[in-house]
C-alpha atoms as a PDB file:
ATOM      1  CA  UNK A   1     132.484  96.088  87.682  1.00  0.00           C
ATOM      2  CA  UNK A   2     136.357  95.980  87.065  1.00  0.00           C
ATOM      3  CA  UNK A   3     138.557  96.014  90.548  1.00  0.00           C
ATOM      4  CA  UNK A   4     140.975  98.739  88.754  1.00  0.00           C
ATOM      5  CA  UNK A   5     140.691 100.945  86.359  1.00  0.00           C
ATOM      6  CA  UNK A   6     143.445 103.224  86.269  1.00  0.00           C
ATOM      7  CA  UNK A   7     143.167 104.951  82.873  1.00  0.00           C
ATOM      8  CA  UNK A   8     139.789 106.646  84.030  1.00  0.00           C
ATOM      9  CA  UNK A   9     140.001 107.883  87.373  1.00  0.00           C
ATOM     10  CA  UNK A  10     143.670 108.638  88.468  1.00  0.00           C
ATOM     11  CA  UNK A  11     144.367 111.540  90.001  1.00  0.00           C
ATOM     12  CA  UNK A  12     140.943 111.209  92.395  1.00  0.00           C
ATOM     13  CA  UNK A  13     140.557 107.888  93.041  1.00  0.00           C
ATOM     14  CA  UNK A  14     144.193 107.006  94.337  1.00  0.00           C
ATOM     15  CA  UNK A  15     144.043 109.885  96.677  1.00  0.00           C
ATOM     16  CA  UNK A  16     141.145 107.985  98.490  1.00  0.00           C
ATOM     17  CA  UNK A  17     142.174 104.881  98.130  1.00  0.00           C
ATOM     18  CA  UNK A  18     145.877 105.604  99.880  1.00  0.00           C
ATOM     19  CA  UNK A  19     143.627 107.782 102.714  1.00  0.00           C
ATOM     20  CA  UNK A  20     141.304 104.731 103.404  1.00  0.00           C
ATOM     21  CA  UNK A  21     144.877 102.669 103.645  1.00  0.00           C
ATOM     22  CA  UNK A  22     146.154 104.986 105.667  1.00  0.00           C
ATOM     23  CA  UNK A  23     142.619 104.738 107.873  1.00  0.00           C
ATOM     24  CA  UNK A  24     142.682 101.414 108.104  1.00  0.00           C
ATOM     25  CA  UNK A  25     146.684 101.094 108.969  1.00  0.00           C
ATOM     26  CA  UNK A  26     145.677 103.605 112.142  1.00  0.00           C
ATOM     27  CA  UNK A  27     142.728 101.489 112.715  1.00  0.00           C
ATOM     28  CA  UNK A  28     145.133  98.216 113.429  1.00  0.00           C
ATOM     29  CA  UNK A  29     147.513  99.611 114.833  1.00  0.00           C
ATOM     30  CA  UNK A  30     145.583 101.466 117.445  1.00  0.00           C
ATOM     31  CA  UNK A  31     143.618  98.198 117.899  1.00  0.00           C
ATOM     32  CA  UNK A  32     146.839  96.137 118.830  1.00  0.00           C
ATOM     33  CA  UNK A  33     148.036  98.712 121.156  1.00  0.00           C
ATOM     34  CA  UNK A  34     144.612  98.460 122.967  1.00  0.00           C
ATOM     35  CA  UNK A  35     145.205  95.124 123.063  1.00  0.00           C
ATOM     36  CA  UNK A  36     148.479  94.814 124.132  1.00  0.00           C
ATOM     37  CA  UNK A  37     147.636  97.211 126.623  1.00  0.00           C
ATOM     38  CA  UNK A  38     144.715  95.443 128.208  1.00  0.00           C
ATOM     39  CA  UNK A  39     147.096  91.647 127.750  1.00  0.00           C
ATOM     40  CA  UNK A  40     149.574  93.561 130.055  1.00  0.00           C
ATOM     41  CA  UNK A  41     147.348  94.911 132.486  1.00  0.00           C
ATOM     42  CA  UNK A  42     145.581  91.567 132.747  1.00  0.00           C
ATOM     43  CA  UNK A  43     149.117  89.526 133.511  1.00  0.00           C
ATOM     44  CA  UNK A  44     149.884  92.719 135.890  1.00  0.00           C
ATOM     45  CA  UNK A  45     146.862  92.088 137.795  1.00  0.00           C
ATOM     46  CA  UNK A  46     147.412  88.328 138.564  1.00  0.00           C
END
C-alpha cells in the first residue's frame, strides 16, 4: 500500500490527516504541561 497518494483522495483525506495532526499536537502538548506540572509540584514539595 503506497504512504501517499494524492491524486486519488484529496479533498477527504487531507482534512483527516491535518485533524489527527492537530489531535496529536493537543495530545503532547497537554501531556508536557501535565508533566511539567507534576515536576514542579514535586520540587515544591521537597
Amino acid at each position: 500500500m503506497p504512504a501517499k497518494t494524492p491524486s486519488r483522495n484529496k479533498n477527504g483525506s487531507s482534512r483527516v490527516e491535518r485533524q489527527r495532526r492537530l489531535q496529536r499536537i493537543i495530545f503532547v502538548v497537554f501531556a508536557v504541561i501535565i508533566i511539567l506540572s507534576w515536576i514542579i509540584s514535586l520540587v515544591v514539595a521537597i
